[in-house]
Protein backbone atom coordinates (compact mmCIF):
# COMPACT_ATOMS: atom_id res chain seq x y z
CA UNK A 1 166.16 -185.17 31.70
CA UNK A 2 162.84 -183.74 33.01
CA UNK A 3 160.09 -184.22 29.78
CA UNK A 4 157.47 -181.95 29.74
CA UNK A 5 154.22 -182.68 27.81
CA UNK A 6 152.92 -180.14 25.42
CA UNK A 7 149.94 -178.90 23.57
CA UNK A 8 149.40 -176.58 20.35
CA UNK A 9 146.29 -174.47 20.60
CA UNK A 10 146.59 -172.50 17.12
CA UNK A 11 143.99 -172.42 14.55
CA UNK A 12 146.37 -170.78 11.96
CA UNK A 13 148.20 -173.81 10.15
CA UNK A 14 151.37 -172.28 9.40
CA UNK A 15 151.64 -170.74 12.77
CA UNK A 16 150.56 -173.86 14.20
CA UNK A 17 153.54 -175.98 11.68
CA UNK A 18 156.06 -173.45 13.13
CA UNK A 19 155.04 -173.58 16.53
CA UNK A 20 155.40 -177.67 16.43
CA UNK A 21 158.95 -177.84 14.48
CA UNK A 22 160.50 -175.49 17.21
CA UNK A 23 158.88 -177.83 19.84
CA UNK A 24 160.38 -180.56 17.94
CA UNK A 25 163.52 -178.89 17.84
CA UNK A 26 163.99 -178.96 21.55
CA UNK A 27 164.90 -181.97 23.98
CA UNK A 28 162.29 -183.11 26.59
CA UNK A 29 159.32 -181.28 25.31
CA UNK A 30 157.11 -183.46 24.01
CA UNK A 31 153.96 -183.19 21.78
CA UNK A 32 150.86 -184.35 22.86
CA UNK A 33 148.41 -182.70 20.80
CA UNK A 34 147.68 -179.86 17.96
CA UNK A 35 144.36 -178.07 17.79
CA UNK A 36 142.45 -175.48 16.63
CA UNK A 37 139.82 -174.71 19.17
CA UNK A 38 139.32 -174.67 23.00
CA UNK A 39 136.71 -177.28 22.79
CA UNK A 40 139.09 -179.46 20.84
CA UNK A 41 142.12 -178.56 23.57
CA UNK A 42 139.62 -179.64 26.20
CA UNK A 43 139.57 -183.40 25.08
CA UNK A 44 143.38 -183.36 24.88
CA UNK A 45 143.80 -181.85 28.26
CA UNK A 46 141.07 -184.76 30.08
CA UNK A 47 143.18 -187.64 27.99
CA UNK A 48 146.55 -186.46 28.18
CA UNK A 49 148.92 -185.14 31.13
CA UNK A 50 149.55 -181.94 29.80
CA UNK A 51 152.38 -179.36 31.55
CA UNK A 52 152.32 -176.57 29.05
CA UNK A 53 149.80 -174.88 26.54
CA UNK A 54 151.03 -172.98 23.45
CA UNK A 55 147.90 -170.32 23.48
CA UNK A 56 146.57 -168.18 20.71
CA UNK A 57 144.13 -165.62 21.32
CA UNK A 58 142.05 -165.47 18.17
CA UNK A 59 140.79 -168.65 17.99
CA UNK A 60 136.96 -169.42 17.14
CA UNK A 61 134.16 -169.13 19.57
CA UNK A 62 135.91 -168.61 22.87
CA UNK A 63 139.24 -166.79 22.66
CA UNK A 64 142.73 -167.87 24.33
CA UNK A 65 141.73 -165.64 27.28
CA UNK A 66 138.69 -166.95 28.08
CA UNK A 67 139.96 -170.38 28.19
CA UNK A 68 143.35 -168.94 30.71
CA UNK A 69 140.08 -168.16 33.36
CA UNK A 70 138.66 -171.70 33.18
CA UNK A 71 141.92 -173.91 33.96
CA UNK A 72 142.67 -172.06 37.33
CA UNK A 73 146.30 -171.90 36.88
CA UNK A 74 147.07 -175.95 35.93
CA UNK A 75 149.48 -175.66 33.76
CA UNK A 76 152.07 -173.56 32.30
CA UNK A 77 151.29 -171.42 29.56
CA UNK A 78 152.80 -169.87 26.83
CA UNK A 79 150.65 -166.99 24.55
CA UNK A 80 151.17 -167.33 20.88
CA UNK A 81 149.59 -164.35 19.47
CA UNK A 82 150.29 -161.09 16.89
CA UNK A 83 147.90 -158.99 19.53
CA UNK A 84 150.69 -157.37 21.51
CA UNK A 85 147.91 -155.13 23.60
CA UNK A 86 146.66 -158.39 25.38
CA UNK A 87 150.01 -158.71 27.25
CA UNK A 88 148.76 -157.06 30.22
CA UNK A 89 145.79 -159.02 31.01
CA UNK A 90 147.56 -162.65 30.05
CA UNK A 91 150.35 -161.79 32.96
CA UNK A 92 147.67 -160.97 35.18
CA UNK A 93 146.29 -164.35 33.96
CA UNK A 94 149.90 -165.89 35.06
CA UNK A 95 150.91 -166.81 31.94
CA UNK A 96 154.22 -168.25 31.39
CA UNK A 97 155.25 -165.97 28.45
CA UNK A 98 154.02 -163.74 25.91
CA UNK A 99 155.09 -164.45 22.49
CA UNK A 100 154.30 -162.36 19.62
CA UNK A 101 154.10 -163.29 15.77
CA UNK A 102 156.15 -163.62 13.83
CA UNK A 103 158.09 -165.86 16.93
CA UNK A 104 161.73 -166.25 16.48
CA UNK A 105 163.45 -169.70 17.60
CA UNK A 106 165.44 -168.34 19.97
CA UNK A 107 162.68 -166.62 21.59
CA UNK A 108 160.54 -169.56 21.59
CA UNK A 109 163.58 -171.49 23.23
CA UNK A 110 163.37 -168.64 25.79
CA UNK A 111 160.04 -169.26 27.02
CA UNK A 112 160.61 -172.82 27.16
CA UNK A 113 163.46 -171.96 29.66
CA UNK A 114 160.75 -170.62 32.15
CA UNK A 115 158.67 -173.28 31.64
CA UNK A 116 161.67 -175.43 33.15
CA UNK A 117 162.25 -173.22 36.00
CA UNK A 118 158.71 -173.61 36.79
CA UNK A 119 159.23 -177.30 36.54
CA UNK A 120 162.36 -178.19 37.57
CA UNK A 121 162.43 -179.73 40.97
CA UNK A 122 165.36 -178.47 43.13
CA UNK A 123 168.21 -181.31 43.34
CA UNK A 124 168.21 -183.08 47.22
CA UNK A 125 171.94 -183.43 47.12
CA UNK A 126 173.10 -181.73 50.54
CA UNK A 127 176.39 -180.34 50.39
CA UNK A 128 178.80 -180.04 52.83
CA UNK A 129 177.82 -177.30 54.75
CA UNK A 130 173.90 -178.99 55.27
CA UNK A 131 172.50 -176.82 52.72
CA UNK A 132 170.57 -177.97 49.65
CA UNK A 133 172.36 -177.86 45.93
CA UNK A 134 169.87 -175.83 43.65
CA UNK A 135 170.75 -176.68 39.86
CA UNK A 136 169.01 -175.53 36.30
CA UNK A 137 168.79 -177.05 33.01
CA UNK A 138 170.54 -175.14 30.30
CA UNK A 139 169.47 -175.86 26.63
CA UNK A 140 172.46 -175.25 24.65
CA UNK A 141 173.20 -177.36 21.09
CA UNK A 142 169.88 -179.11 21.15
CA UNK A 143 170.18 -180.55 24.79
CA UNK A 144 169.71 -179.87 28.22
CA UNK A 145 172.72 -179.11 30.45
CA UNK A 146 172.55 -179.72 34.19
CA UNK A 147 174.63 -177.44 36.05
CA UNK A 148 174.50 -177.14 40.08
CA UNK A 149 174.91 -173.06 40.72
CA UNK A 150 177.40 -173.57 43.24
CA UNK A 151 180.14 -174.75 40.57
CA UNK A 152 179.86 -172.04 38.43
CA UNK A 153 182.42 -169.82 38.52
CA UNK A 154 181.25 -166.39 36.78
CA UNK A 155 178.32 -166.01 33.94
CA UNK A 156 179.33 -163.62 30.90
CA UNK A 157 177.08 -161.72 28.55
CA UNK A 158 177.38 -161.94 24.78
CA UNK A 159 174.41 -159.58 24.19
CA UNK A 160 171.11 -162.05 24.59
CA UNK A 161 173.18 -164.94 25.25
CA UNK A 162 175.58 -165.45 27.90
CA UNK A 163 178.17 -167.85 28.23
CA UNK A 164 178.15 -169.85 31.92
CA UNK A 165 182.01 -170.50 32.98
CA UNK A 166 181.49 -173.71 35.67
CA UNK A 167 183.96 -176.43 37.05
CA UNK A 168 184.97 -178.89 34.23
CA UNK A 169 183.01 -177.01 31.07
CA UNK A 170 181.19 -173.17 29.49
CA UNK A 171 178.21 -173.58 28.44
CA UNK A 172 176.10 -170.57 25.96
CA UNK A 173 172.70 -170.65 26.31
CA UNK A 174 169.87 -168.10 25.43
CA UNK A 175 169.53 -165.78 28.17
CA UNK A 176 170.32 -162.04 28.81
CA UNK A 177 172.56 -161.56 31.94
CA UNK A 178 169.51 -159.25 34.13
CA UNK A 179 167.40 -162.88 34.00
CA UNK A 180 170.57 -164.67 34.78
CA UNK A 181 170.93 -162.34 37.66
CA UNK A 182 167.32 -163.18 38.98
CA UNK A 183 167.78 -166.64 38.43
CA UNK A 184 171.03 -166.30 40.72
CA UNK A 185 169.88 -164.03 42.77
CA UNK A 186 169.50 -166.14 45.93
CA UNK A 187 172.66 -167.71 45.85
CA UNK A 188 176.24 -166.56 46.79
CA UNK A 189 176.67 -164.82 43.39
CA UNK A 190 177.49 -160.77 42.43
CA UNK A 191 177.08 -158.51 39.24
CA UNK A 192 180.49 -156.99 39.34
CA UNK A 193 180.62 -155.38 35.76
CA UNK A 194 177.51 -154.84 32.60
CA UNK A 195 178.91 -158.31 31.39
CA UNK A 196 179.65 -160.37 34.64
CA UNK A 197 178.11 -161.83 37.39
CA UNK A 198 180.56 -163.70 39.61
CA UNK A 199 180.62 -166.50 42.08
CA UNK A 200 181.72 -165.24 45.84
CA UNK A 201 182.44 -168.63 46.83
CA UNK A 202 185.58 -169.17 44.02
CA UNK A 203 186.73 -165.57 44.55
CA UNK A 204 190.61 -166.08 44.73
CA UNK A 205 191.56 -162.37 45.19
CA UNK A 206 190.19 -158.39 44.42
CA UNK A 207 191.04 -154.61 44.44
CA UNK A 208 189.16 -152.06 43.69
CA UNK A 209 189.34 -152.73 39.99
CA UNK A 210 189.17 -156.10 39.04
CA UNK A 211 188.72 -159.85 40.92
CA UNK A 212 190.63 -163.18 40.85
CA UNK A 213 189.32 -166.75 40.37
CA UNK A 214 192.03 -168.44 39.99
CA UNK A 215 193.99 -167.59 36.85
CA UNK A 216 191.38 -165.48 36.14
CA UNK A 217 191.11 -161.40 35.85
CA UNK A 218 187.20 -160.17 35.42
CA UNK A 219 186.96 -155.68 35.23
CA UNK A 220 184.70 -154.44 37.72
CA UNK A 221 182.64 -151.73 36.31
CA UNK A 222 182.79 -148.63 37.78
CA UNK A 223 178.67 -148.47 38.01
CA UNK A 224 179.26 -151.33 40.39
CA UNK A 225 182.62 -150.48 41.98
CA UNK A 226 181.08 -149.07 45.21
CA UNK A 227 178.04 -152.19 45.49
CA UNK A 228 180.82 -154.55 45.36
CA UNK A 229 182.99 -152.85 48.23
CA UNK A 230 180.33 -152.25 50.57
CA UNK A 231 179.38 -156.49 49.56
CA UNK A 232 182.68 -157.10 50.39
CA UNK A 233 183.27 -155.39 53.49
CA UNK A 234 180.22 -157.37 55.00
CA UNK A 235 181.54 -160.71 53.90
């Protein structure tokens, strides 16, 4: 399991408590540090190996922002503010993520998920073919799930979950089915219906209203009825 070293800047206790019990909460990231100034992060970050910064905004003497233009894009970070009109100008600062107060868990857990995709070197296993296996690590019940993309069979929404159906196991983990499309996106993979995104490669059968993997029957939606046939048609 990759671990990822992590640092609190939050100079609001109780944010800053909450913050570090859902970091606790979540396999691999590991807590190097909790402070409540930049001058204070700035002796963490030249004694520690730091991947990702939990970043307020309001924080004494020189704000979250001001610090983002001084580390030149080093590590991953993750704003922890209740300013929502800041957004803007912390993407164009490539943050991570933008998290605003009061942060739920499972949107915390979210943001950690990019963190790993930013991290998460791509597995040099070489299939069959000569191409290279890309995988992801899924947290789901507290842990980290490898799973290689090209043995999953079809990804299902449950609103801002969805459940991932692969070779030998389904796995739910917090993410909406548009970022599981992204994430898929270069791979053999289609959105067939508003609550499934199928594998090509362990298509079994299809007609114009539903496809076949295996013992398996998955709707196509009629919004993507005609994407599907002309996909088809080229394969």
């Amino acid at each position: 399991m990759l671990d990822l070293n992590c640092l609190i800047v939050e100079d609001e206790p109780l944010a800053a408590k909450i913050i570090e019990d859902y970091a606790g909460q979540i396999p691999g990231l590991k807590l190097k540090g909790v402070c409540g100034d930049i001058f204070s992060a700035n002796e963490i970050l030249r004694r520690e190996n730091i991947d990702v910064i939990f970043l307020d905004i309001n924080l004494p003497k020189i704000n979250g922002l001001e610090f983002l233009k001084t580390i030149n894009n080093r590590y991953s970070v993750i704003i922890t503010t209740a300013y929502h009109q800041y957004a803007l100008e912390g993407f164009n600062l490539n943050v991570t993520d933008y998290l605003l107060k009061p942060i739920e868990f499972s949107r915390f857990v979210q943001a950690v998920n990019k963190v790993y995709a930013q991290h998460t070197p791509k597995e040099n296993v070489i299939n069959k073919e000569g191409a290279e296996r890309k995988y992801y690590f899924f947290v789901a019940d507290k842990k980290r799930h490898k799973i290689f993309f090209d043995e999953i069979f079809y990804v299902e929404s449950l609103k801002d979950y969805v459940k991932i159906h692969s070779r030998d196991r389904t796995v739910v983990t917090k993410f909406q089915i548009g970022e599981m499309e992204q994430l898929l996106r270069d791979q053999n993979f289609f959105r067939i219906h508003k609550s499934f995104i199928v594998n090509l490669d362990h298509l079994t059968a299809f007609n114009a209203n539903e496809v076949e993997m295996g013992k398996i029957n998955l709707p196509i939606g009629r919004t993507y009825a005609e994407l599907f046939k002309k996909k088809m048609e080229k394969e």
